[in-house]
PDB file of N, CA and C in Angstrom:
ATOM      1  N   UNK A   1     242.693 148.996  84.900  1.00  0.00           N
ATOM      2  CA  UNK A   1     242.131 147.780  85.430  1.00  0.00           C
ATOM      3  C   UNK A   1     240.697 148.055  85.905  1.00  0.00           C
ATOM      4  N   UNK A   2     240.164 147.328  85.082  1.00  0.00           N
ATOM      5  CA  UNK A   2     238.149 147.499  85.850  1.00  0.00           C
ATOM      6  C   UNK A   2     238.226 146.520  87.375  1.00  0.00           C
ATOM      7  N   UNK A   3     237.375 147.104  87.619  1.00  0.00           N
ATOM      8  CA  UNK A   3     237.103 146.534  89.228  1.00  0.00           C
ATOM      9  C   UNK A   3     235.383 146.489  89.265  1.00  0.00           C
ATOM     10  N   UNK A   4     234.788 145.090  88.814  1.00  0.00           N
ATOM     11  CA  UNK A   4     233.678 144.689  88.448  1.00  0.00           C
ATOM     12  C   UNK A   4     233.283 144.839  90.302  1.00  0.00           C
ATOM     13  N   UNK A   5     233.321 145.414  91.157  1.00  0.00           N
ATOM     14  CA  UNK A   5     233.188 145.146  92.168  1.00  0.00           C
ATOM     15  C   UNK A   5     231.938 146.700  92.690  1.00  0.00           C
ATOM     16  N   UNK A   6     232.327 147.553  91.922  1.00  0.00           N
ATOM     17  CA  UNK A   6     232.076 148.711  91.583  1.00  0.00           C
ATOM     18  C   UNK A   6     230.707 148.939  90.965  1.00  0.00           C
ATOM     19  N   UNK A   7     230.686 147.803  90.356  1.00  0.00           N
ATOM     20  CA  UNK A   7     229.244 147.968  89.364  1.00  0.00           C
ATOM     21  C   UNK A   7     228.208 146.591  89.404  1.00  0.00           C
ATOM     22  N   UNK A   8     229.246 145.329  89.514  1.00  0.00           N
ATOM     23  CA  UNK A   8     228.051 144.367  89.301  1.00  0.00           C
ATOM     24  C   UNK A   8     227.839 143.300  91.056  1.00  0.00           C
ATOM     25  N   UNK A   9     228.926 143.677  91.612  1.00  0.00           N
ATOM     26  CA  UNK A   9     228.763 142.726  92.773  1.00  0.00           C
ATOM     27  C   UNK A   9     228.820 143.255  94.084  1.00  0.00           C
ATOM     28  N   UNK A  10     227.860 144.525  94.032  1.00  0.00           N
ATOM     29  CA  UNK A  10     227.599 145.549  95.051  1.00  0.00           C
ATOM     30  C   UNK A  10     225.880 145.944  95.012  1.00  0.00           C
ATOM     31  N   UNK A  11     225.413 145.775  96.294  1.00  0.00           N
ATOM     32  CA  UNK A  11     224.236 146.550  96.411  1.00  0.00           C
ATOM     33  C   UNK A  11     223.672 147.798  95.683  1.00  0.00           C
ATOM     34  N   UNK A  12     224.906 148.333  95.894  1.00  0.00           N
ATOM     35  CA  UNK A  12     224.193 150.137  95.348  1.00  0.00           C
ATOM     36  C   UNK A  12     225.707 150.194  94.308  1.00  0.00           C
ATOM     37  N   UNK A  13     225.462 150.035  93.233  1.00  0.00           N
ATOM     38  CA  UNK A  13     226.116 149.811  91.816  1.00  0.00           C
ATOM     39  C   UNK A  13     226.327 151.602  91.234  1.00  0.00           C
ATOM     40  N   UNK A  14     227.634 151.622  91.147  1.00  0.00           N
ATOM     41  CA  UNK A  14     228.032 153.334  90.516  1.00  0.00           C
ATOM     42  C   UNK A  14     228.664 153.230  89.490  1.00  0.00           C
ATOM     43  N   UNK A  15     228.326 153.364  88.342  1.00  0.00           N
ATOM     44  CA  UNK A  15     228.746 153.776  86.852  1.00  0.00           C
ATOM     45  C   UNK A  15     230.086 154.797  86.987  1.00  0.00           C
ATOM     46  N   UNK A  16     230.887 154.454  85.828  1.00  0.00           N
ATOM     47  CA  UNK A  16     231.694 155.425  85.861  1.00  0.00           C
ATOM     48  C   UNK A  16     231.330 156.931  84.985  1.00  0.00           C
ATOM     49  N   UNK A  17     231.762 157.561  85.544  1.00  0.00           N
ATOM     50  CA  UNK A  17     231.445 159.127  85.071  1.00  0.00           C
ATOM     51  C   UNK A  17     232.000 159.068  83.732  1.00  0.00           C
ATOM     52  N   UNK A  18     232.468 158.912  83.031  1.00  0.00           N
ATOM     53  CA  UNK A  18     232.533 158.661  81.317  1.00  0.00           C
ATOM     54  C   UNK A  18     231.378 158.116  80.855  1.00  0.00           C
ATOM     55  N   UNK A  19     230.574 156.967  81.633  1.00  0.00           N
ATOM     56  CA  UNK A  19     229.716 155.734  80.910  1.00  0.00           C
ATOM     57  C   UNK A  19     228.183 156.831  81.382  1.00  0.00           C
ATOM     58  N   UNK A  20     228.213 157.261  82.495  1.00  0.00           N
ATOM     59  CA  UNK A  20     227.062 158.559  82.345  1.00  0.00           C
ATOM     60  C   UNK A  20     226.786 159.529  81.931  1.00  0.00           C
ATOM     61  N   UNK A  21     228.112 160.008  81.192  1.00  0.00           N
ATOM     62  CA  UNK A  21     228.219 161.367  80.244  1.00  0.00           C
ATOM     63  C   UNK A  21     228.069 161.092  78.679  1.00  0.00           C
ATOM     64  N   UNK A  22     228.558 159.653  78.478  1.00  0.00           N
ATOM     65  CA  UNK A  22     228.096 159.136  77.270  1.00  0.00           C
ATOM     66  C   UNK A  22     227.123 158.600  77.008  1.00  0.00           C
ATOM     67  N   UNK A  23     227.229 157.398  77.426  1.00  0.00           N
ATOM     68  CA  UNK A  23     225.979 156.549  76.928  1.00  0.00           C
ATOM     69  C   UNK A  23     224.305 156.458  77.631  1.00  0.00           C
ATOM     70  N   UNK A  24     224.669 157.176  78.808  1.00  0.00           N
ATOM     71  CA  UNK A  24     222.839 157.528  79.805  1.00  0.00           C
ATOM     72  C   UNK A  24     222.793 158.853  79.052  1.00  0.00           C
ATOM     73  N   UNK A  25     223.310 159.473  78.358  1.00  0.00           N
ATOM     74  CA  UNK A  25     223.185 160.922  76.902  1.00  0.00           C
ATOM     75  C   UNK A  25     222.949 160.543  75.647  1.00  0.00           C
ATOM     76  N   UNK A  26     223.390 159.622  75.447  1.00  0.00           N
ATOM     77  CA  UNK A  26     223.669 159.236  73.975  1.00  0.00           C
ATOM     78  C   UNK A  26     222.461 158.589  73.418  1.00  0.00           C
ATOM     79  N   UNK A  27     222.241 157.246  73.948  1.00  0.00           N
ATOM     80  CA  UNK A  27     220.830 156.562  73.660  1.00  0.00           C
ATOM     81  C   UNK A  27     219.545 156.666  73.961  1.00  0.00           C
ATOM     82  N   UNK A  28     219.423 157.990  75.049  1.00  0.00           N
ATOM     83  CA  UNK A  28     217.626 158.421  74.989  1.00  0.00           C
ATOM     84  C   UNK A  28     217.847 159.116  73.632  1.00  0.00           C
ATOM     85  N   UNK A  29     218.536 159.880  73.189  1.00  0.00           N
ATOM     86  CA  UNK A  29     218.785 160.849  72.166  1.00  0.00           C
ATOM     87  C   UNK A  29     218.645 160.397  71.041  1.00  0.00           C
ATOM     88  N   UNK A  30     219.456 159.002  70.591  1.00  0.00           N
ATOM     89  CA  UNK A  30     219.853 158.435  69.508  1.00  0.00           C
ATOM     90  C   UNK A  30     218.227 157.659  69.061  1.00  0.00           C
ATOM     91  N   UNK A  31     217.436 156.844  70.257  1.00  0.00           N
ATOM     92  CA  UNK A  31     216.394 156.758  69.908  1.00  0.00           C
ATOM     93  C   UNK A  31     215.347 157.520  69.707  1.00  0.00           C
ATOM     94  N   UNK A  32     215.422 158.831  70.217  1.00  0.00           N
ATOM     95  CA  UNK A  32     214.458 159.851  69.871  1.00  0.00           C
ATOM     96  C   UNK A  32     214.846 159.571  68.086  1.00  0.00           C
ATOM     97  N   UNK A  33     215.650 160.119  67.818  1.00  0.00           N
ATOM     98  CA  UNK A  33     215.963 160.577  66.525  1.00  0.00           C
ATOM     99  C   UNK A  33     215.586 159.139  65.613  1.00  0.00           C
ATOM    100  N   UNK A  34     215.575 158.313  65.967  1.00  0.00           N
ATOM    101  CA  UNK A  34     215.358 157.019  65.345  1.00  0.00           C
ATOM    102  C   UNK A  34     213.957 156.859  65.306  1.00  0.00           C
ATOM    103  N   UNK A  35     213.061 157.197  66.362  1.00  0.00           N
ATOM    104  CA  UNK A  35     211.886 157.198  66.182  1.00  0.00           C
ATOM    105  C   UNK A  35     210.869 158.083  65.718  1.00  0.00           C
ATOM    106  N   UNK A  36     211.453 159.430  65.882  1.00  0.00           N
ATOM    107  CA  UNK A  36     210.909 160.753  64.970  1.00  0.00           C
ATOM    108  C   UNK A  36     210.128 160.898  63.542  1.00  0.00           C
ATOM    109  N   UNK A  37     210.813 160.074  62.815  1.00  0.00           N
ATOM    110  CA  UNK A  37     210.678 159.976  61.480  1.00  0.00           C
ATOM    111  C   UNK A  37     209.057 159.137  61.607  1.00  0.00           C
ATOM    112  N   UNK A  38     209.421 158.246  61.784  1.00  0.00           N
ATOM    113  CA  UNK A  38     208.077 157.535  61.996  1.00  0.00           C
ATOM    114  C   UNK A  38     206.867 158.404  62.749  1.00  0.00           C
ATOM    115  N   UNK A  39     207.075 158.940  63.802  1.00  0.00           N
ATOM    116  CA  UNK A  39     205.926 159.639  64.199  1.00  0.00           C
ATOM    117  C   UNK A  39     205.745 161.144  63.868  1.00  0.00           C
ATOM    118  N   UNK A  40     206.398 161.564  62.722  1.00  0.00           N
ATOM    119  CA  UNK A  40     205.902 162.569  61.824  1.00  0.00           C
ATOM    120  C   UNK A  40     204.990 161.974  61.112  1.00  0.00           C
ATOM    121  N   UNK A  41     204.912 160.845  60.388  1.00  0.00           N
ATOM    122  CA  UNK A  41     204.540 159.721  59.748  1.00  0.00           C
ATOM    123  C   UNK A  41     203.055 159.673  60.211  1.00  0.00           C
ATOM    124  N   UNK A  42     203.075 159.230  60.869  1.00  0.00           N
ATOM    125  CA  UNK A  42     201.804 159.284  61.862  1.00  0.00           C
ATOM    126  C   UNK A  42     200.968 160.303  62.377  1.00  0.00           C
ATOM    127  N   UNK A  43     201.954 161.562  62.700  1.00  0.00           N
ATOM    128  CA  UNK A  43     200.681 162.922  62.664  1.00  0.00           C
ATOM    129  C   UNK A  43     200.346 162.867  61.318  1.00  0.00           C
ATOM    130  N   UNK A  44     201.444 162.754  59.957  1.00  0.00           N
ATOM    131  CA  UNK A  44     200.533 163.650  59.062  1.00  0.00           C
ATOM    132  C   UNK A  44     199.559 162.879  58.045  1.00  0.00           C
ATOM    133  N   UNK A  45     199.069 161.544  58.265  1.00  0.00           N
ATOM    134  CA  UNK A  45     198.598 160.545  58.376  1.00  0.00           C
ATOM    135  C   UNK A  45     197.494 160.703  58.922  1.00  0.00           C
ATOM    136  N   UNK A  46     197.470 160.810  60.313  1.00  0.00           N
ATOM    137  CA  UNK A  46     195.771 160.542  60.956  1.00  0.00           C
ATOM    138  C   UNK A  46     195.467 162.307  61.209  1.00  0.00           C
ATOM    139  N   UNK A  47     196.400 163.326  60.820  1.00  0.00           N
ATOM    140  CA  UNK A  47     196.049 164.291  60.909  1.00  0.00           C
ATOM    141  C   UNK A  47     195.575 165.099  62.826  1.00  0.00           C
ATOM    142  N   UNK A  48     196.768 164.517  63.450  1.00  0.00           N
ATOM    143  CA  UNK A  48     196.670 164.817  64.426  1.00  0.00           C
ATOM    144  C   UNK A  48     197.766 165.840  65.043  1.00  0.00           C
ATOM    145  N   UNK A  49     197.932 166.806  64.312  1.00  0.00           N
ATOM    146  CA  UNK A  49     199.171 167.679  64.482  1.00  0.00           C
ATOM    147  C   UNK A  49     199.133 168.839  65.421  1.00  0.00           C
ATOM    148  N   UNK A  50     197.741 168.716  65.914  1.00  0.00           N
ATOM    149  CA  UNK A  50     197.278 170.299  66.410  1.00  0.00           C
ATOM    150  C   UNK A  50     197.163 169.404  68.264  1.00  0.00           C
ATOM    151  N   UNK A  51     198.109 170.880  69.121  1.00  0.00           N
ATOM    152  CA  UNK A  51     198.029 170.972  70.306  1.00  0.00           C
ATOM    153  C   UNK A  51     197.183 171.657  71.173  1.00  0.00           C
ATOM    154  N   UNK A  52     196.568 171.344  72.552  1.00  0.00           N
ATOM    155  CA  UNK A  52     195.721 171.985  73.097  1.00  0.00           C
ATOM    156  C   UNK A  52     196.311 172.629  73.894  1.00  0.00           C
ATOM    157  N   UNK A  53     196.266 174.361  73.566  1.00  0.00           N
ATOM    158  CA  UNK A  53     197.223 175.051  74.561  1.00  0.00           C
ATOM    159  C   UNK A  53     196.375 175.065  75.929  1.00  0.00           C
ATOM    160  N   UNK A  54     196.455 173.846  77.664  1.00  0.00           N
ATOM    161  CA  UNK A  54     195.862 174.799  78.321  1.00  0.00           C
ATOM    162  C   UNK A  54     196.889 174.843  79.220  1.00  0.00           C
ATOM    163  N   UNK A  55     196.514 175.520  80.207  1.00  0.00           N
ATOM    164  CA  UNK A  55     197.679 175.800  81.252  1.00  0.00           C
ATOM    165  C   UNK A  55     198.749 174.994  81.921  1.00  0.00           C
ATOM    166  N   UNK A  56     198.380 173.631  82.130  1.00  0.00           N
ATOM    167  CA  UNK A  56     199.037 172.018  82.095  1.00  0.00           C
ATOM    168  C   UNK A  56     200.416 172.348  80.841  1.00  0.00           C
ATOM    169  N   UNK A  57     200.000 172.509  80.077  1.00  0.00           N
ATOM    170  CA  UNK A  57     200.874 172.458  78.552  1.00  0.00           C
ATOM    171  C   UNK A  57     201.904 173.481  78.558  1.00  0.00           C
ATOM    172  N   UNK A  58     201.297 174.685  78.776  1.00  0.00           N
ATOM    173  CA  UNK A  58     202.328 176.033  79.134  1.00  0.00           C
ATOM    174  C   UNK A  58     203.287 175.838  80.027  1.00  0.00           C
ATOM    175  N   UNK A  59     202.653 175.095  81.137  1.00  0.00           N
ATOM    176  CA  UNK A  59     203.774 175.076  82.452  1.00  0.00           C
ATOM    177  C   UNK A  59     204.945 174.145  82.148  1.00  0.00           C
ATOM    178  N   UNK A  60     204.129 173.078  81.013  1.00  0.00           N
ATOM    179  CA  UNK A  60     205.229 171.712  80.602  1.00  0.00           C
ATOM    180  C   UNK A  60     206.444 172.610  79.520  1.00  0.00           C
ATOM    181  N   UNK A  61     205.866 173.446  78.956  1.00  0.00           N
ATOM    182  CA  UNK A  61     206.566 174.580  77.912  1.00  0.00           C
ATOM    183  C   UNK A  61     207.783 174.673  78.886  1.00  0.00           C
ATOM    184  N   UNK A  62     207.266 175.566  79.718  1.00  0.00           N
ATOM    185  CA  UNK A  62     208.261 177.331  80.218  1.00  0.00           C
ATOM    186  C   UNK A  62     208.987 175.890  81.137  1.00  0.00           C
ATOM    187  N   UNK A  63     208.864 174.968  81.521  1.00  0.00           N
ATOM    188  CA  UNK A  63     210.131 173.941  82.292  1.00  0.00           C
ATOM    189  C   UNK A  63     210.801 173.295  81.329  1.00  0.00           C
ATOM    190  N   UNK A  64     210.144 172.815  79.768  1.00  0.00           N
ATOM    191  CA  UNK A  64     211.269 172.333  79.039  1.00  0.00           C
ATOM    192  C   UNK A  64     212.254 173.580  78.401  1.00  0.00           C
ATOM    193  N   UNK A  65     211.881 174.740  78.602  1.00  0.00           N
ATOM    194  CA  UNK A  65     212.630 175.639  77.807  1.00  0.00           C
ATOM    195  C   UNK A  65     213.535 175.797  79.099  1.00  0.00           C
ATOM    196  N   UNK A  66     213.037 175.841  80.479  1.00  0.00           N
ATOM    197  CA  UNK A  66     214.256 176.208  81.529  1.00  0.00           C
ATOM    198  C   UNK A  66     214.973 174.925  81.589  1.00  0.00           C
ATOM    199  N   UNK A  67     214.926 173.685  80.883  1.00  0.00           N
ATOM    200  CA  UNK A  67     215.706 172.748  81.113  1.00  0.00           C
ATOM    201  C   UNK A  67     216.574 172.694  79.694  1.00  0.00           C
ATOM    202  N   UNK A  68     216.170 173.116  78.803  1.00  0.00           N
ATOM    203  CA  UNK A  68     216.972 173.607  77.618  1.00  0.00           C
ATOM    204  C   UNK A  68     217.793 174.777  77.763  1.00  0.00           C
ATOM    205  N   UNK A  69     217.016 175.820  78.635  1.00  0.00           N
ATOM    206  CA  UNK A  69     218.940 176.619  78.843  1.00  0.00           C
ATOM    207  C   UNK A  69     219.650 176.329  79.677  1.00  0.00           C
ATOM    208  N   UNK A  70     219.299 175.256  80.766  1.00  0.00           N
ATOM    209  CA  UNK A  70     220.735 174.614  81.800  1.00  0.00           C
ATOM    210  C   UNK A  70     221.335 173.951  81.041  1.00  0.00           C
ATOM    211  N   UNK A  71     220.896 173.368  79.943  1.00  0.00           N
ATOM    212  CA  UNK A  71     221.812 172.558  79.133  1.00  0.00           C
ATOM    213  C   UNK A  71     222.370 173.404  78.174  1.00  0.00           C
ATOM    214  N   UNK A  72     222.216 174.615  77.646  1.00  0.00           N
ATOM    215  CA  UNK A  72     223.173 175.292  76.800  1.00  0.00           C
ATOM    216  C   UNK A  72     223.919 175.546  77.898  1.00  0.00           C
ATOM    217  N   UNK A  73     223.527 176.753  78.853  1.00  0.00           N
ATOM    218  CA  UNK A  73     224.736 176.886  79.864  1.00  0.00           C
ATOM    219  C   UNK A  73     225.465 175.947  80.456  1.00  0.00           C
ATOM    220  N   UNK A  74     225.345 174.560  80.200  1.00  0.00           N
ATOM    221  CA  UNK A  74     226.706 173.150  80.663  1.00  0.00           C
ATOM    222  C   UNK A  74     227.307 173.538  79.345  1.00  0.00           C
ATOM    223  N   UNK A  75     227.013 173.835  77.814  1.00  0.00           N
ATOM    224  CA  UNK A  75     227.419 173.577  77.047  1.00  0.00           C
ATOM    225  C   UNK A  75     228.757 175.071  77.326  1.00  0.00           C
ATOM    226  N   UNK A  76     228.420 176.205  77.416  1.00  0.00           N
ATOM    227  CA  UNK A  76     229.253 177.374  77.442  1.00  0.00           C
ATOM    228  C   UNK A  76     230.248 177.373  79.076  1.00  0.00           C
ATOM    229  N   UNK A  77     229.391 176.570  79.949  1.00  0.00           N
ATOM    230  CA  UNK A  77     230.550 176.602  80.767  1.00  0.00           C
ATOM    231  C   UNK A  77     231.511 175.314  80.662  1.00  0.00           C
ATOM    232  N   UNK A  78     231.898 174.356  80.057  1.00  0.00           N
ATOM    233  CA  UNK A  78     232.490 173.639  79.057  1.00  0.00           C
ATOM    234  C   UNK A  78     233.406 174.559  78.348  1.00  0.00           C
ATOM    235  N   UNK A  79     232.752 175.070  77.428  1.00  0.00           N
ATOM    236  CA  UNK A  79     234.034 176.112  76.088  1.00  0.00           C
ATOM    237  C   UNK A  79     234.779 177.152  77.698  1.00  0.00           C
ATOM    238  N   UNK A  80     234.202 177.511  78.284  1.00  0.00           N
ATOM    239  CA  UNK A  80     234.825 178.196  79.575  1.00  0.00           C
ATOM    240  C   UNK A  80     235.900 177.734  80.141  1.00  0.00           C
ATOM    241  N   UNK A  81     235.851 176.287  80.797  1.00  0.00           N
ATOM    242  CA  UNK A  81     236.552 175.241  81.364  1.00  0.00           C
ATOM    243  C   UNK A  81     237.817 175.563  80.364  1.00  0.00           C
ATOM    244  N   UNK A  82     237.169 175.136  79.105  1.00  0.00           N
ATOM    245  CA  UNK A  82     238.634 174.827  78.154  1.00  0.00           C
ATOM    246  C   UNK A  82     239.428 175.825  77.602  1.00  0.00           C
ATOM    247  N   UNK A  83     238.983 176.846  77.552  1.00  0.00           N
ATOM    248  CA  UNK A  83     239.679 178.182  77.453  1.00  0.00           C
ATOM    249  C   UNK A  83     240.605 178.212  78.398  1.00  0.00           C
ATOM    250  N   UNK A  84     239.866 177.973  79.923  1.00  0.00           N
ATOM    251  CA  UNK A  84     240.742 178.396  80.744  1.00  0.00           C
ATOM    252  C   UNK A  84     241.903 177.674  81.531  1.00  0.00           C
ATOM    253  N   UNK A  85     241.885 176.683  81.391  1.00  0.00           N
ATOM    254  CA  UNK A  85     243.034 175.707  81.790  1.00  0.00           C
ATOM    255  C   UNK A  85     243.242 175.237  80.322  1.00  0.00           C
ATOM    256  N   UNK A  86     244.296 174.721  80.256  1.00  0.00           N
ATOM    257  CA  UNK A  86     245.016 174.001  79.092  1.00  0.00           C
ATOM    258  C   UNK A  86     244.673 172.690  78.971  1.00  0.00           C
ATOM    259  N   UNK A  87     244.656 171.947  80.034  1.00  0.00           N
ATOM    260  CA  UNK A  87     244.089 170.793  80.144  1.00  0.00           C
ATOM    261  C   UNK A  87     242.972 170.490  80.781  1.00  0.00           C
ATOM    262  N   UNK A  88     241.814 171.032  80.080  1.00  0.00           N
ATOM    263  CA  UNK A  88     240.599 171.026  80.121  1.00  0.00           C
ATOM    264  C   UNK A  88     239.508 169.682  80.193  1.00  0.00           C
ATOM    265  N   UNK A  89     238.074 170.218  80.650  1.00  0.00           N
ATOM    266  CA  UNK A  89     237.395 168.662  80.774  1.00  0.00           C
ATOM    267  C   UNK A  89     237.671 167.904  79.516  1.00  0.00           C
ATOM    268  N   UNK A  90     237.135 166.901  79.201  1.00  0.00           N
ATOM    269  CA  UNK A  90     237.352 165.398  78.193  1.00  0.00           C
ATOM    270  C   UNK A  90     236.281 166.423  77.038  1.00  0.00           C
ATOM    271  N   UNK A  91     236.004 165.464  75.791  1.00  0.00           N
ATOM    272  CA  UNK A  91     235.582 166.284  74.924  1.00  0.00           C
ATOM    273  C   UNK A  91     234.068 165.924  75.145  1.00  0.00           C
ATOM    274  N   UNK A  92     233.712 165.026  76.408  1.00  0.00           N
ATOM    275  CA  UNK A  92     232.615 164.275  76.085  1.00  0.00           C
ATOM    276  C   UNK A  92     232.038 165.209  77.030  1.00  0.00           C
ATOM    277  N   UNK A  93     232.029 166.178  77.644  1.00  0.00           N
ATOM    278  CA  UNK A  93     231.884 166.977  78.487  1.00  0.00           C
ATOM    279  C   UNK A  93     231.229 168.250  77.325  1.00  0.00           C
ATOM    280  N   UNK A  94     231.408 168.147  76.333  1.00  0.00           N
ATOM    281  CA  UNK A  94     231.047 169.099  75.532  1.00  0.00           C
ATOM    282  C   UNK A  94     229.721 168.611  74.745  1.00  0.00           C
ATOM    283  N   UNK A  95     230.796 167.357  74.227  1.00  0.00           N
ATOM    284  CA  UNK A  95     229.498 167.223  73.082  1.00  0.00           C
ATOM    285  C   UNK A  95     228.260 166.535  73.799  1.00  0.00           C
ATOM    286  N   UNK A  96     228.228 165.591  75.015  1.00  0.00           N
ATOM    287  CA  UNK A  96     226.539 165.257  75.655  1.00  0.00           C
ATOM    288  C   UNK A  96     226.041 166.386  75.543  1.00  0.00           C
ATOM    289  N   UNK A  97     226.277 167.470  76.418  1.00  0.00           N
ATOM    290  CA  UNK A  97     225.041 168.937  76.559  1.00  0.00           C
ATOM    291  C   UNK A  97     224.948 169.083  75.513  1.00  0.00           C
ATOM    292  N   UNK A  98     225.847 169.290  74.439  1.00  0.00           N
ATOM    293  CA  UNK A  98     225.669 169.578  72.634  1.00  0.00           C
ATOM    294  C   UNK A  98     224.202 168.637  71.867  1.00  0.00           C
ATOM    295  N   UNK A  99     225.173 167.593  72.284  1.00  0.00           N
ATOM    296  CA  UNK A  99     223.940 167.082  71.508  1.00  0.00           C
ATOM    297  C   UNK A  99     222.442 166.650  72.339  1.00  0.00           C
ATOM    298  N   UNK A 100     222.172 166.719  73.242  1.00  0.00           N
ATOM    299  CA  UNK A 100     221.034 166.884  74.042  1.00  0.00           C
ATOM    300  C   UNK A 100     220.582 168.168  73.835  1.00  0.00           C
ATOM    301  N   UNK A 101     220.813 169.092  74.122  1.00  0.00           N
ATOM    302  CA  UNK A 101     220.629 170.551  73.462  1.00  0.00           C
ATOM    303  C   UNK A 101     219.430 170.597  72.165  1.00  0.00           C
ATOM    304  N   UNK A 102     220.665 169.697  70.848  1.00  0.00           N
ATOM    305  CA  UNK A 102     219.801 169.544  70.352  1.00  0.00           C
ATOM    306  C   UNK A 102     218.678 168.768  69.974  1.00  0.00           C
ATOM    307  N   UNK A 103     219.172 167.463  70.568  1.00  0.00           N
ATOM    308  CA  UNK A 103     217.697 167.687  70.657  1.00  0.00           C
ATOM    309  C   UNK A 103     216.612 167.852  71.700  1.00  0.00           C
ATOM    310  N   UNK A 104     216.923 168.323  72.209  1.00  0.00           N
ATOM    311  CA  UNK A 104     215.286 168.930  72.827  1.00  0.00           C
ATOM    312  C   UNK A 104     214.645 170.170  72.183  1.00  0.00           C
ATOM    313  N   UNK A 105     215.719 170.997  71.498  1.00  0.00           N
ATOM    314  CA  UNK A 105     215.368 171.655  70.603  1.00  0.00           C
ATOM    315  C   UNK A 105     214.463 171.599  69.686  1.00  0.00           C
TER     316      UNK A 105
END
């Protein structure tokens, strides 16, 4: 039984933990990938493919790569979880970090 009370007829509105593991994962992702194509399109087009390494850029680097291995490590402590109890997290617990993973990759 939903209890619309929870989400639409409350001040401070809380999603259920399924609907944030899926779909606040699913559709920044799904539109990246939807829009990609097109803006390859567009670098190789106006010929704008080349980055300016300065220190701003590096620092944006070395934090998306430390935010790309918290998300492999959700992904391995997941296969962990499920190894170790029998009745382990949901599968959606796996595949968001999975597929966010890749793509930020």
């Amino acid at each position: 039984m939903k209890d619309w009370n929870r989400t639409w007829n409350t001040p401070n509105p809380d999603l259920t933990q399924c609907f944030q593991n899926s779909a606040l994962v699913w559709l920044p992702c799904l539109y990246f990938w939807l829009c990609t194509p097109g803006y390859l399109i567009y670098l190789h087009r106006h010929d704008r493919g080349y980055i300016c390494m300065s220190s701003l850029n590096k620092a944006k680097t070395a934090v998306g790569f430390l935010l790309w291995l918290i998300c492999w490590a959700d992904v391995l402590f997941t296969f962990y979880e499920k190894n170790r109890v029998s009745n382990g997290p949901p599968s959606v617990y796996l595949v968001s970090p999975t597929l966010l993973g890749i793509t930020m990759l």
